[in-house]
N, C-alpha and C. Protein backbone atom coordinates (compact mmCIF):
# COMPACT_ATOMS: atom_id res chain seq x y z
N UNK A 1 155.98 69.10 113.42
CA UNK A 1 154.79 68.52 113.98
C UNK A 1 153.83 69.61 114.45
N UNK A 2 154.10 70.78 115.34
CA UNK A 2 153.54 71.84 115.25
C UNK A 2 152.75 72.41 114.40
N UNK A 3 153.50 72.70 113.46
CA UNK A 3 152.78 73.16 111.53
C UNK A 3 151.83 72.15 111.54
N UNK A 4 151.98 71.22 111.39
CA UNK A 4 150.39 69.95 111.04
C UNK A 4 149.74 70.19 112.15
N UNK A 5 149.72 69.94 113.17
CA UNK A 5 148.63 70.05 114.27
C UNK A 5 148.03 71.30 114.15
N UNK A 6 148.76 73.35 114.01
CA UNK A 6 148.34 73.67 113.93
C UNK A 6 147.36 73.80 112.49
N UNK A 7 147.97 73.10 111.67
CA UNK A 7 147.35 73.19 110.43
C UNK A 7 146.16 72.97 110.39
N UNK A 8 146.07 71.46 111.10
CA UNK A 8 144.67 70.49 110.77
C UNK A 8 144.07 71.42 111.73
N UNK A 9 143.91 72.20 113.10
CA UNK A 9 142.78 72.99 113.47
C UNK A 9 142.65 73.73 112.94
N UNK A 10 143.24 74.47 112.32
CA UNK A 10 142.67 76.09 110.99
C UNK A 10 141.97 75.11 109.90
N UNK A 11 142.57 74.02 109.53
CA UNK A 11 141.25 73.58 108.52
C UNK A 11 140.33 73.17 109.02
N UNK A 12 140.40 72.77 110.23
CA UNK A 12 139.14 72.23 110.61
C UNK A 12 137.94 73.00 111.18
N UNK A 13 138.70 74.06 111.53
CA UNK A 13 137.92 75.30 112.17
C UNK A 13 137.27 75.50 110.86
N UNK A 14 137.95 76.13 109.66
CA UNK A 14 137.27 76.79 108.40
C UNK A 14 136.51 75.56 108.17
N UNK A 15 136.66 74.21 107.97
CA UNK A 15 135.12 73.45 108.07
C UNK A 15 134.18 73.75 108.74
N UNK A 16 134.33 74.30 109.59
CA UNK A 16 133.36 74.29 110.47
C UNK A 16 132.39 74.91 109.83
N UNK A 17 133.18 76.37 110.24
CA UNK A 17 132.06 77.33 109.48
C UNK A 17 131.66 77.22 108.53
N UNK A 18 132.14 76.41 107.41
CA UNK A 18 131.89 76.42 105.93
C UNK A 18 130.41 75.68 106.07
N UNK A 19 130.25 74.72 107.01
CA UNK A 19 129.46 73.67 107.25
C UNK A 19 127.69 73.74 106.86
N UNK A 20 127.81 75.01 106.38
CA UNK A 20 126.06 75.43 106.35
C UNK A 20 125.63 74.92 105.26
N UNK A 21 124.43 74.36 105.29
CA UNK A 21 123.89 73.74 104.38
C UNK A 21 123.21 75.09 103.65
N UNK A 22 123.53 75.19 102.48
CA UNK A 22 122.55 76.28 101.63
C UNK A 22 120.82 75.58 101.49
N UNK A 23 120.36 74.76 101.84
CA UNK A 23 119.04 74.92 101.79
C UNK A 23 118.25 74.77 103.25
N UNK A 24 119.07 75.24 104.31
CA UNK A 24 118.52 75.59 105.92
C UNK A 24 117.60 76.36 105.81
N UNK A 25 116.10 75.95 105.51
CA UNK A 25 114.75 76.66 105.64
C UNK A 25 114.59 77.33 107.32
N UNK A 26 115.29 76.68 107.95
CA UNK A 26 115.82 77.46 109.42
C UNK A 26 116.35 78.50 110.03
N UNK A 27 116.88 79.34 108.46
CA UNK A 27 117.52 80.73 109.04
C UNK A 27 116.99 81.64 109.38
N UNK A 28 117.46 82.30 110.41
CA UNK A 28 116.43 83.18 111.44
C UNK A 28 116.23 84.47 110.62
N UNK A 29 114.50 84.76 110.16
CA UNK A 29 114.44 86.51 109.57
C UNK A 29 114.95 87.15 110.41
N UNK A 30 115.37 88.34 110.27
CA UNK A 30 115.16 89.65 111.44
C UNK A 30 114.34 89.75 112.33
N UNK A 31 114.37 90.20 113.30
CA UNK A 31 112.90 90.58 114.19
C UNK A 31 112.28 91.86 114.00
N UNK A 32 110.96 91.59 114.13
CA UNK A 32 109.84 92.16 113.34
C UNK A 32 109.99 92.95 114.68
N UNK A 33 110.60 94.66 114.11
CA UNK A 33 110.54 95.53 115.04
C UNK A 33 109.96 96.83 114.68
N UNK A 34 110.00 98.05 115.42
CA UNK A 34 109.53 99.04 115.18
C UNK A 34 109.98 100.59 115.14
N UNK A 35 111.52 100.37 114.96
CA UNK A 35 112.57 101.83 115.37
C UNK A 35 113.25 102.10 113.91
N UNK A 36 112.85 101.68 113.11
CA UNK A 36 113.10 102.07 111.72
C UNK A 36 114.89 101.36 111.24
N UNK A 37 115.16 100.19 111.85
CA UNK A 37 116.15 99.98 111.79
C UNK A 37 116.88 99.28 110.79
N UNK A 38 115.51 99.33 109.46
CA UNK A 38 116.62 99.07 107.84
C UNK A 38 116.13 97.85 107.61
N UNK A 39 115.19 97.26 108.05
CA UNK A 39 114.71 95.71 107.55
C UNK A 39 113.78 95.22 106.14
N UNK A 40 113.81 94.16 105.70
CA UNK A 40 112.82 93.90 104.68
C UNK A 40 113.00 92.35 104.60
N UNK A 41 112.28 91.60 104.63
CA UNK A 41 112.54 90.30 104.83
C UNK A 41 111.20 89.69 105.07
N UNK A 42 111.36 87.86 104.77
CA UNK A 42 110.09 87.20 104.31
C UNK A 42 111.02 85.87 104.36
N UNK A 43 109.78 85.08 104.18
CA UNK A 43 109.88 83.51 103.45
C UNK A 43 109.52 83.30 102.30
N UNK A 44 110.12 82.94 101.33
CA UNK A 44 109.83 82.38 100.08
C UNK A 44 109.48 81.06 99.82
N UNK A 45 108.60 80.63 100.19
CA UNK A 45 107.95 78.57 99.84
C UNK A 45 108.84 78.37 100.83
N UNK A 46 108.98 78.84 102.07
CA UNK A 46 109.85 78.87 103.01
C UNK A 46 111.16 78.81 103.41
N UNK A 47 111.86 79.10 102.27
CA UNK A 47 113.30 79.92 102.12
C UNK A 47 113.47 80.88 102.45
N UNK A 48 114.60 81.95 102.99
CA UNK A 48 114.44 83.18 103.96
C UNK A 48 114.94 83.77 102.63
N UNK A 49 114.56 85.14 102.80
CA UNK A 49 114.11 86.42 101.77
C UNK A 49 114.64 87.39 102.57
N UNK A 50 115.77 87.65 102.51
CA UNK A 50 116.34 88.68 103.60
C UNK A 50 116.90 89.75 102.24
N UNK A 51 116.11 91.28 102.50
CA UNK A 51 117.18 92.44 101.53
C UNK A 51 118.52 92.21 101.77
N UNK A 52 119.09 92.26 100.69
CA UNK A 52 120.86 92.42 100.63
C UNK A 52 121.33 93.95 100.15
N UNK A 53 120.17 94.91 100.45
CA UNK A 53 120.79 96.04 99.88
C UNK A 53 121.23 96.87 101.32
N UNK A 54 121.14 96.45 102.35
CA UNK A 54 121.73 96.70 103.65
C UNK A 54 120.82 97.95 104.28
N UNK A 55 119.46 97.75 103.64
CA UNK A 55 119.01 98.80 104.38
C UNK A 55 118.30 99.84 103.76
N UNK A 56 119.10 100.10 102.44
CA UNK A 56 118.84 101.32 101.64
C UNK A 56 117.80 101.17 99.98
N UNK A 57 117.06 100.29 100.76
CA UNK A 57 115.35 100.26 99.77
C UNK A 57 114.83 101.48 99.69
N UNK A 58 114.08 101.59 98.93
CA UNK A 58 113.11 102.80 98.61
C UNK A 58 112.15 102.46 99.43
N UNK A 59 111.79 103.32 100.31
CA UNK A 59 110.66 103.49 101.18
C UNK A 59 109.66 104.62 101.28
N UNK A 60 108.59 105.13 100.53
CA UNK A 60 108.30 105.80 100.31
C UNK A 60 106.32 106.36 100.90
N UNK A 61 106.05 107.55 101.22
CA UNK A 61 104.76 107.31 101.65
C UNK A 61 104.69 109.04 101.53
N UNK A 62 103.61 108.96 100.30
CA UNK A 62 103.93 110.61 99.56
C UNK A 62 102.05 111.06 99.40
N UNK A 63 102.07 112.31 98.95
CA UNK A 63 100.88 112.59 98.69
C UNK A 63 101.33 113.38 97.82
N UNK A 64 100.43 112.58 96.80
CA UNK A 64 100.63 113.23 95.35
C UNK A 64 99.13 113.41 94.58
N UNK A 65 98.91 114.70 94.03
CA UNK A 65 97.86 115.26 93.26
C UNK A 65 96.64 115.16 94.41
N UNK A 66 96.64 115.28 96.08
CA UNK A 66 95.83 114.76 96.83
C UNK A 66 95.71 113.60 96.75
N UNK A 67 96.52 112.69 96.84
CA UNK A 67 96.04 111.25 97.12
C UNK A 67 97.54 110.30 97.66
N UNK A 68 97.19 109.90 98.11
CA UNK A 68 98.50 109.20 99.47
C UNK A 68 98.65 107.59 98.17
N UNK A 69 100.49 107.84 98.53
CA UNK A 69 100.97 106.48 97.50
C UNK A 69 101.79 106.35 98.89
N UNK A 70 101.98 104.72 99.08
CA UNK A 70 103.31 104.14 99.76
C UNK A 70 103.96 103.00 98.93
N UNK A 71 104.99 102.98 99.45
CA UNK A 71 106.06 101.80 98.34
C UNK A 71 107.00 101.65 99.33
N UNK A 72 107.24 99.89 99.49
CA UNK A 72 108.62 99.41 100.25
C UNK A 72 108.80 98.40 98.81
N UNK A 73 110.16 97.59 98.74
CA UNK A 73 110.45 96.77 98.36
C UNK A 73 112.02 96.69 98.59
N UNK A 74 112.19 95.25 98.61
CA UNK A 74 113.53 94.32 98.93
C UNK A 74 114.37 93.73 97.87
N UNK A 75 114.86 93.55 97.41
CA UNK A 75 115.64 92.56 96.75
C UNK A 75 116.73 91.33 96.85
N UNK A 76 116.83 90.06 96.86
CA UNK A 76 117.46 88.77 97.35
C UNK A 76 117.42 88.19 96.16
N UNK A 77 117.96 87.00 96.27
CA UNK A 77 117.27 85.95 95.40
C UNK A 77 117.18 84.80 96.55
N UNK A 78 115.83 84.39 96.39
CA UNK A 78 115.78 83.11 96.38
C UNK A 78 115.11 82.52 95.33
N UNK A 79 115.68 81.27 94.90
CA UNK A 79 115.15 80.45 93.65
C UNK A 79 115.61 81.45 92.58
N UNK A 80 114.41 81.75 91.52
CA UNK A 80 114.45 82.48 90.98
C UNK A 80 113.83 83.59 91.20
N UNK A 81 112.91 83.91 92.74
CA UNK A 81 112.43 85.19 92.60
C UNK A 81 113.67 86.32 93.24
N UNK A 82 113.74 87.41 92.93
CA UNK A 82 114.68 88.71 93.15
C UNK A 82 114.34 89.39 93.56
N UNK A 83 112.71 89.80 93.63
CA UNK A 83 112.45 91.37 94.27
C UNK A 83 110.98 90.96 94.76
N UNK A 84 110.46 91.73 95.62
CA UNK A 84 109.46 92.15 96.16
C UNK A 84 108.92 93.47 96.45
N UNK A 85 107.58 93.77 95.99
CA UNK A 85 107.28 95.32 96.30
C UNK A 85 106.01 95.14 96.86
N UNK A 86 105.71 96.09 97.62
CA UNK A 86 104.57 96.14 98.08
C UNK A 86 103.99 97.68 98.05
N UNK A 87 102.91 98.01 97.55
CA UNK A 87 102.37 99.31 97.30
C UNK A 87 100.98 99.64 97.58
N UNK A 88 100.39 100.96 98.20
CA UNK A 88 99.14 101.27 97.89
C UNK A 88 99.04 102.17 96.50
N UNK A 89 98.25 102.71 96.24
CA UNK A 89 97.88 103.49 94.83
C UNK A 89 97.10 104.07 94.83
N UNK A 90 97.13 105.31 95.36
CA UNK A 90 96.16 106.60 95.91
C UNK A 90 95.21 105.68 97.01
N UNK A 91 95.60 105.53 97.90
CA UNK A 91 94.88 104.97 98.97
C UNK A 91 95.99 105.42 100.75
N UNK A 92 95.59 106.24 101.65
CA UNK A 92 95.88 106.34 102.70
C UNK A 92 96.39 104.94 103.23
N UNK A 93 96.98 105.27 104.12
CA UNK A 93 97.55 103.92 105.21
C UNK A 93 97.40 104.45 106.72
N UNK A 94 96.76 103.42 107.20
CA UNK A 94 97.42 103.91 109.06
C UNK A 94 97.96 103.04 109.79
N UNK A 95 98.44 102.97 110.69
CA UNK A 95 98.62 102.33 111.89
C UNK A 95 97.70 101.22 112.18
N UNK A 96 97.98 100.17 112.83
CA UNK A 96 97.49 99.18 112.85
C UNK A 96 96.41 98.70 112.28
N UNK A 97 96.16 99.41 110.66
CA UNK A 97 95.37 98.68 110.01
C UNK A 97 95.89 97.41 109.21
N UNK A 98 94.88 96.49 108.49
CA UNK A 98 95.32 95.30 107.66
C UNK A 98 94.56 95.26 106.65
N UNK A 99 95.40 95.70 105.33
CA UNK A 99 94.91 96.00 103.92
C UNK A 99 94.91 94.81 102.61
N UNK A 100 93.90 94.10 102.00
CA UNK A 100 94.11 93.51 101.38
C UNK A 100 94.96 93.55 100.83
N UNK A 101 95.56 92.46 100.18
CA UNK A 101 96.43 93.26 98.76
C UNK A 101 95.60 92.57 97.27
N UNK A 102 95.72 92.97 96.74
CA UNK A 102 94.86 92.93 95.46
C UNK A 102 95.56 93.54 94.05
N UNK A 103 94.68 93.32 93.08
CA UNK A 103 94.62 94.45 91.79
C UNK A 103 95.41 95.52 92.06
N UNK A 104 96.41 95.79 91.23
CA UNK A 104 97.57 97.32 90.91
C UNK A 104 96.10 97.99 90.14
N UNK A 105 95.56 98.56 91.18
CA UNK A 105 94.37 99.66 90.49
C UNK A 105 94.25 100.40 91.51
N UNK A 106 93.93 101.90 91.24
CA UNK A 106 93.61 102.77 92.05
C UNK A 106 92.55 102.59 93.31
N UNK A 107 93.22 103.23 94.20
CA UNK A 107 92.20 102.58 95.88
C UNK A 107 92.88 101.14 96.78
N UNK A 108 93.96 100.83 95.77
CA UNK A 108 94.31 99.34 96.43
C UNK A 108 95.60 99.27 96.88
N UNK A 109 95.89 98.34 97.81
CA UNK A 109 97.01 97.97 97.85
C UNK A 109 97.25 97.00 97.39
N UNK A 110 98.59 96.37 96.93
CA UNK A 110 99.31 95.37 95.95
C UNK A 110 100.58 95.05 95.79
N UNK A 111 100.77 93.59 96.20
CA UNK A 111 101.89 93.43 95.94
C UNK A 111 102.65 92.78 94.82
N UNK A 112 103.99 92.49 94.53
CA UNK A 112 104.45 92.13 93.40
C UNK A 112 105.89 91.36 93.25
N UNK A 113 106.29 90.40 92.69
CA UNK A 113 107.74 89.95 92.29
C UNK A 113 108.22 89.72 91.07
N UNK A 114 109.54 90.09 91.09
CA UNK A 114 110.08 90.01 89.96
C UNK A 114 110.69 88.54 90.02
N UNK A 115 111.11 88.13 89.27
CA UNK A 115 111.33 86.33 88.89
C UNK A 115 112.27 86.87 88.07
N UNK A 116 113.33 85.84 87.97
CA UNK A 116 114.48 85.92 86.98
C UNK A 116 115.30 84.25 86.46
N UNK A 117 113.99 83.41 86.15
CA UNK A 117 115.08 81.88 86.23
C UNK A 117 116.17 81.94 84.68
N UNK A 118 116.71 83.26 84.61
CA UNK A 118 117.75 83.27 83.85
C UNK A 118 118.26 84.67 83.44
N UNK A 119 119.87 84.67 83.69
CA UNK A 119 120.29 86.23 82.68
C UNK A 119 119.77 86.51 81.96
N UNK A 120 119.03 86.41 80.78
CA UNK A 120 118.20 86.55 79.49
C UNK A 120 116.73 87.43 79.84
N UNK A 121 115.79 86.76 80.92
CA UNK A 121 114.76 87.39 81.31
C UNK A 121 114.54 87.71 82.52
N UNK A 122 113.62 88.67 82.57
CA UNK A 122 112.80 88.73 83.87
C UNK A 122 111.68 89.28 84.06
N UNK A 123 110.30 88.57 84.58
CA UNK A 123 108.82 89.36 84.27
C UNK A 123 108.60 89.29 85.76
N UNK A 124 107.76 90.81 85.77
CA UNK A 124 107.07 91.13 86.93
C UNK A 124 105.90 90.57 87.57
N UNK A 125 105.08 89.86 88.20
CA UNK A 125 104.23 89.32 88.88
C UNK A 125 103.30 90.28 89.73
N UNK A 126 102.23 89.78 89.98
CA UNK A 126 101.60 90.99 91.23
C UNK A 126 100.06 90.18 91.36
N UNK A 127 99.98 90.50 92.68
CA UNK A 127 98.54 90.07 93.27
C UNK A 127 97.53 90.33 92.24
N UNK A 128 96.83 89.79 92.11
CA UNK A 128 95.31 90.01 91.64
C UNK A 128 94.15 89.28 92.34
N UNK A 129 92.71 89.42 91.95
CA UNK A 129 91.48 88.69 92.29
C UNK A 129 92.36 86.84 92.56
N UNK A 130 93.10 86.43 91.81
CA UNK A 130 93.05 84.84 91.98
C UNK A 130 94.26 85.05 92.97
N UNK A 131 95.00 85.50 93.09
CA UNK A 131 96.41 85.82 94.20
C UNK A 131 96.53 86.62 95.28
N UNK A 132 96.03 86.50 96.00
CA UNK A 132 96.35 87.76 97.08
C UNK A 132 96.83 87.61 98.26
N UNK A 133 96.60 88.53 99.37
CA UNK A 133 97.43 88.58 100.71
C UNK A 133 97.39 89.71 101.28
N UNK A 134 97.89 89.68 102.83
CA UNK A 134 97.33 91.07 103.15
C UNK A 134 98.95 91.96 103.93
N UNK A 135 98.56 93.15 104.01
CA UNK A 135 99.39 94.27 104.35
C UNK A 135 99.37 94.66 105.83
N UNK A 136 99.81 95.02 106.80
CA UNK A 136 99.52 95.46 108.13
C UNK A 136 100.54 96.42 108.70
N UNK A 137 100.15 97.17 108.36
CA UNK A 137 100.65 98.49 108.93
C UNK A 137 100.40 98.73 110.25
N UNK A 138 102.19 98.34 111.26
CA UNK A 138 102.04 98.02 112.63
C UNK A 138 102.72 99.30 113.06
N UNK A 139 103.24 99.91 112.57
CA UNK A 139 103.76 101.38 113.24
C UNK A 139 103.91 102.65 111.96
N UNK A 140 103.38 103.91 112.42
CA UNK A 140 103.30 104.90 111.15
C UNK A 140 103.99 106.07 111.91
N UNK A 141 104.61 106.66 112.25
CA UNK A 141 105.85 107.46 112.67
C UNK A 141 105.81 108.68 111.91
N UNK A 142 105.23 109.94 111.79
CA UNK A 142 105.53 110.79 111.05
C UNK A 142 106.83 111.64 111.53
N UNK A 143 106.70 111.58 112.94
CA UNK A 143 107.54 112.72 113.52
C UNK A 143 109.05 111.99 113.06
N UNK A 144 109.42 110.87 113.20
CA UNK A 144 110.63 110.07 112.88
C UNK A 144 110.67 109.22 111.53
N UNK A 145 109.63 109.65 110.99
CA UNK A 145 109.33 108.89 109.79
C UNK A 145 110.11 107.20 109.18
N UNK A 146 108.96 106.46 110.21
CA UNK A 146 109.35 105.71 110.67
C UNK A 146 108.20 104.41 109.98
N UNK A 147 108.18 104.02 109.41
CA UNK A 147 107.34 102.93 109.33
C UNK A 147 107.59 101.67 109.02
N UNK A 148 106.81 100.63 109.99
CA UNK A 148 106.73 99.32 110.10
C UNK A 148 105.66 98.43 110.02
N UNK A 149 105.77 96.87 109.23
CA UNK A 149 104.69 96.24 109.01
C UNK A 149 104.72 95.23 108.93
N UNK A 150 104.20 93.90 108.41
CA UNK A 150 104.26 92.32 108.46
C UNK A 150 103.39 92.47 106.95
N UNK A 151 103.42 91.16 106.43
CA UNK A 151 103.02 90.97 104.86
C UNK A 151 102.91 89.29 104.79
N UNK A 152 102.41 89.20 104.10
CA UNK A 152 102.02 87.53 103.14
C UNK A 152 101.07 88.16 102.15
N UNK A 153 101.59 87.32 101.49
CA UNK A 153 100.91 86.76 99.74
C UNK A 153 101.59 85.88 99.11
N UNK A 154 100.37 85.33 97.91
CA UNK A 154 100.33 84.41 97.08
C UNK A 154 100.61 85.18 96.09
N UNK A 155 101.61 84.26 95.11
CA UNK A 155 101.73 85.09 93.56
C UNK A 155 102.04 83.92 92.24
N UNK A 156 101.87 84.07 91.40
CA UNK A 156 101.82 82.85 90.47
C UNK A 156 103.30 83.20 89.09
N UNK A 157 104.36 82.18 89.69
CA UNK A 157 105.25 82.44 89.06
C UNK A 157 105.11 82.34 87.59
N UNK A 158 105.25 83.05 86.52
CA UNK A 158 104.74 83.38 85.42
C UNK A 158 105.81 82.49 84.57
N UNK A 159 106.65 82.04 85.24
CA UNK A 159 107.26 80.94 84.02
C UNK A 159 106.93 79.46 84.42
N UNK A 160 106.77 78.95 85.62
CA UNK A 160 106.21 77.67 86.14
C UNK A 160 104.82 77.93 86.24
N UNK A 161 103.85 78.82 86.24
CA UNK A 161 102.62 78.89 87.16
C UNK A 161 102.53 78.32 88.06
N UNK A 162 103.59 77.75 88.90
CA UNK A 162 103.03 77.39 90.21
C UNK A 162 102.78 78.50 91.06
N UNK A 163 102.06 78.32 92.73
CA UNK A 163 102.21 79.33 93.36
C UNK A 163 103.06 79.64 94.46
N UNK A 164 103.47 80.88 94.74
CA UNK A 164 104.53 81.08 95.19
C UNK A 164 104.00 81.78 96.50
N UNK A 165 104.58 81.20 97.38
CA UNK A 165 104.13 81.59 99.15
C UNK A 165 104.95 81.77 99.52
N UNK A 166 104.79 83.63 100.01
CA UNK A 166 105.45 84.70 100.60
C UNK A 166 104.66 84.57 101.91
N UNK A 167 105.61 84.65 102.53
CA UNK A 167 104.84 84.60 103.94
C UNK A 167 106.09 84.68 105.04
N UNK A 168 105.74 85.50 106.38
CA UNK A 168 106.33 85.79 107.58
C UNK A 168 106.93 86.89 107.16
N UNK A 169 106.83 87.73 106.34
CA UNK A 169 106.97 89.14 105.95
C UNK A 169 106.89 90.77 106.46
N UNK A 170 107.91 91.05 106.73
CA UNK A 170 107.94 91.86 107.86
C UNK A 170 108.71 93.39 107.73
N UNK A 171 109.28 94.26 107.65
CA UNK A 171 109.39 95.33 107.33
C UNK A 171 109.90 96.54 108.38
N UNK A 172 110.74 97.16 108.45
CA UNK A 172 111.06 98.51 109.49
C UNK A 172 112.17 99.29 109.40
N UNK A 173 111.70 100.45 108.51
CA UNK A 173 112.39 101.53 107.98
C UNK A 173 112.23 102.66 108.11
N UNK A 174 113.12 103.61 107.29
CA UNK A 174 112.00 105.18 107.32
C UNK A 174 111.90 104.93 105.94
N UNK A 175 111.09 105.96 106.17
CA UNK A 175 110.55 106.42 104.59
C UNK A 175 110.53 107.91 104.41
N UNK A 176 110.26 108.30 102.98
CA UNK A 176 110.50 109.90 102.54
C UNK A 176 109.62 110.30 102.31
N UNK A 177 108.89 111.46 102.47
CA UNK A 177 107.40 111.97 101.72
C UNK A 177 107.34 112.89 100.75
C-alpha cells in the first residue's frame, strides 16, 4: 500500500510539472537589463522568442575600412521563424539613441529573420521601406564592452506573406570589436 500511495504522488507530482501548456503566450522574457548578462529575446505574434544558444550569439560592434558595423542575433524557433538579426551597415551607434530599421543598405540599420516551415528550406527576410521597426541602443559600454537594447519590427513571412510582429525585444551582452 505504501508503493501505490507513494507511487500515485511521484506521478502526480511529474503531472504537475508536465502541465504547461505549449502555447502560454504568458511566458516571462528575460528582463531587459544592462550588465551584459547573455540575453536575446522578443515576442513573436506574441509567442516568446527566447535565444537557446545560452548566451553565446555573435555580438559584434567593429570599425571596419573607417566605418562602424554592429550585429546581434538570436536563434529559437517559434512557429516557423528560427533566427533574428539585427544590424547597422557602416553607420555608428550610441547610447540612448533610437534607429530606424530599414533597407540592408549602407548608412542603415536593419533587421532580419530566417523562417524555416520545413527541413527542405529556409529564406531570409529583412526590413525594408514596406516593413520596418526601430532599434534603441540603451547602454554602450566600451570599457566592459557591454552593450544593451530593446527592438520591434514588422517582417513579411516570405512563404505565407503574412506579417510577422516582433515586438518586446530586448538584448544584453558583450560584444567584440
Amino acid at each position: 500500500m505504501k508503493k501505490l500511495i507513494l507511487f500515485t504522488l511521484l506521478f502526480t507530482s511529474l503531472l504537475s510539472c508536465c502541465d504547461k501548456d505549449d502555447n502560454d503566450v504568458n511566458e516571462v522574457l528575460p528582463p531587459a537589463t544592462q550588465t551584459g548578462v547573455g540575453t536575446f529575446a522578443c515576442k513573436v505574434n506574441g509567442q516568446p522568442f527566447i535565444d537557446t544558444s545560452g548566451g553565446y550569439f555573435n555580438c559584434y560592434y567593429q570599425l571596419i575600412e573607417g566605418k562602424y558595423h554592429f550585429g546581434i542575433g538570436g536563434s529559437d524557433k517559434v512557429q516557423s521563424l528560427i533566427s533574428i538579426v539585427l544590424e547597422t551597415k557602416k553607420k555608428q551607434i550610441f547610447e540612448n539613441n533610437t534607429y530606424p530599421l530599414l533597407k540592408n543598405i549602407d548608412g542603415n540599420a536593419w533587421a532580419g529573420s530566417s523562417f524555416n516551415p520545413s527541413s527542405n528550406s529556409q529564406t531570409f527576410a529583412t526590413t525594408d521601406e514596406n516593413y520596418t521597426g526601430e532599434l534603441t541602443i540603451t547602454k554602450l559600454d566600451f570599457t566592459n564592452h557591454i552593450v544593451s537594447g530593446t527592438f520591434w519590427y514588422n517582417i513579411k513571412n516570405p512563404y505565407t506573406n503574412e506579417t510577422v510582429e516582433i515586438r518586446e525585444g530586448r538584448f544584453d551582452t558583450l560584444f567584440t570589436q
